[in-house]
Protein backbone atom coordinates (compact mmCIF):
# COMPACT_ATOMS: atom_id res chain seq x y z
CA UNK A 1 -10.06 8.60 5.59
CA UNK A 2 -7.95 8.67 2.00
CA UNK A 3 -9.00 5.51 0.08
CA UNK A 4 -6.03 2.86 0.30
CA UNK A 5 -4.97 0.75 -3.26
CA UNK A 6 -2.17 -2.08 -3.04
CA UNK A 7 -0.90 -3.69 -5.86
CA UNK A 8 -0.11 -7.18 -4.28
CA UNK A 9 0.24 -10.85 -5.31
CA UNK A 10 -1.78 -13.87 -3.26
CA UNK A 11 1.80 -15.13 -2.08
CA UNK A 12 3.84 -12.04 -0.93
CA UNK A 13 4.43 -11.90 2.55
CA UNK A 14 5.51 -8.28 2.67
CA UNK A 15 1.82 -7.78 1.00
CA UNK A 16 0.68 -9.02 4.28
CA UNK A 17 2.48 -7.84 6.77
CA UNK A 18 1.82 -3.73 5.16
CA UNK A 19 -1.95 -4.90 5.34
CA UNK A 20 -1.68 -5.63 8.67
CA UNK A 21 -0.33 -2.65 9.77
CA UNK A 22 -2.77 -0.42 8.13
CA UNK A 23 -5.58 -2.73 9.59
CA UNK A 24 -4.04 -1.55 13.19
CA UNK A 25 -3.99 2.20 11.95
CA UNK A 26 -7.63 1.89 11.24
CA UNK A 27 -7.92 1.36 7.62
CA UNK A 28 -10.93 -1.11 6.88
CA UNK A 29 -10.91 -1.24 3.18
CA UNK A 30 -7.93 -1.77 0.91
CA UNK A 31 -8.48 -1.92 -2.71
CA UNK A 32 -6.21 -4.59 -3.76
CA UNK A 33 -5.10 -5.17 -7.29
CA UNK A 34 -3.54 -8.68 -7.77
CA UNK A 35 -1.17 -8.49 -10.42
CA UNK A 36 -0.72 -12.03 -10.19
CA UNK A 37 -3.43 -12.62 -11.85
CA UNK A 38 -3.59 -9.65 -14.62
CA UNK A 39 -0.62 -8.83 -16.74
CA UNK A 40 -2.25 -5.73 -17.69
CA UNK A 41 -2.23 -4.62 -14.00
CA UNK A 42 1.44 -5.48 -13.47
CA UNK A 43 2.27 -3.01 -16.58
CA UNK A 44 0.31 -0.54 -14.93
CA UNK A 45 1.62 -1.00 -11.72
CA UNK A 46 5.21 -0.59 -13.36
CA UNK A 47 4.45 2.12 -15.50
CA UNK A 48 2.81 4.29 -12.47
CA UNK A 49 5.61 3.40 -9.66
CA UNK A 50 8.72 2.39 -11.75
CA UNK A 51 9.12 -0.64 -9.74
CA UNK A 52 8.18 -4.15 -10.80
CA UNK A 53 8.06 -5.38 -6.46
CA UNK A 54 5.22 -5.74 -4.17
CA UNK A 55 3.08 -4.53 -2.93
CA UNK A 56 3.02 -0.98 -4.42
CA UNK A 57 1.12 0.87 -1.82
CA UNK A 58 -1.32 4.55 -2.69
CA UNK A 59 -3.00 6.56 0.14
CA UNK A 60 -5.42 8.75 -1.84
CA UNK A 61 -3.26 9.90 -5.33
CA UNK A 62 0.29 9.66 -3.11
CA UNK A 63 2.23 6.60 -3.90
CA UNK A 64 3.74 5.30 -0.43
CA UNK A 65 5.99 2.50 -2.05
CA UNK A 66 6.80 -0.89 -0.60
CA UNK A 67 6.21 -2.32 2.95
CA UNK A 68 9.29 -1.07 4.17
CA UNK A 69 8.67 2.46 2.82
CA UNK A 70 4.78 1.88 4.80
CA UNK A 71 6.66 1.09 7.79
CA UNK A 72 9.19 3.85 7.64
CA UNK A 73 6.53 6.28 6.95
CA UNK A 74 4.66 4.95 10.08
CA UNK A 75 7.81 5.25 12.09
CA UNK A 76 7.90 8.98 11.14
CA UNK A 77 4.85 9.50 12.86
CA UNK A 78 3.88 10.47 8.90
CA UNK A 79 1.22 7.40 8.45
CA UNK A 80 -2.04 8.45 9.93
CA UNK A 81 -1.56 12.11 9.05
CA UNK A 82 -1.54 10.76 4.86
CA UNK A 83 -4.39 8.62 5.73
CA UNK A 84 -6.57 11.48 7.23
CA UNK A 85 -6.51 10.31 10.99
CA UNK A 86 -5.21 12.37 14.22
CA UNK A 87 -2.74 10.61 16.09
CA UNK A 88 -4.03 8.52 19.04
């Protein structure tokens, strides 16, 4: 399975409702990056997606985008294929 990374804050509900829906497409780790809590991340975040929302979400070295972009992708049937799973 492609590692995931989310660039999320403690208080974003969209944060947790893309982290639950990996959870349920079997991913067990998430590297989170709270750019709440480290300006320097933020900048990153911003400089790497172009978008200053989160969560900012990476499957291996593709950027996914924002929840809705997770969930769209899921919808596609495009999700487990970019996260190295067959589809159940």
């Amino acid at each position: 399975m492609h590692p995931v990374k989310m660039f999320t804050t403690q208080v974003c509900p969209y944060c947790v409702r893309a982290k639950a829906l990996l959870r349920q497409r079997g991913v067990e780790q998430i590297e989170e990056i709270r750019v709440d809590l480290d300006p320097a991340a933020r900048e990153q975040m911003i400089h790497r997606t172009g978008r200053r929302t989160v969560p900012q979400i990476f499957i291996g070295e593709t950027h996914v985008g924002g929840c809705d972009d997770l969930i769209a992708l899921d919808q596609r049937g495009g999700l487990l294929p970019l996260l190295g799973r067959d589809a159940a």
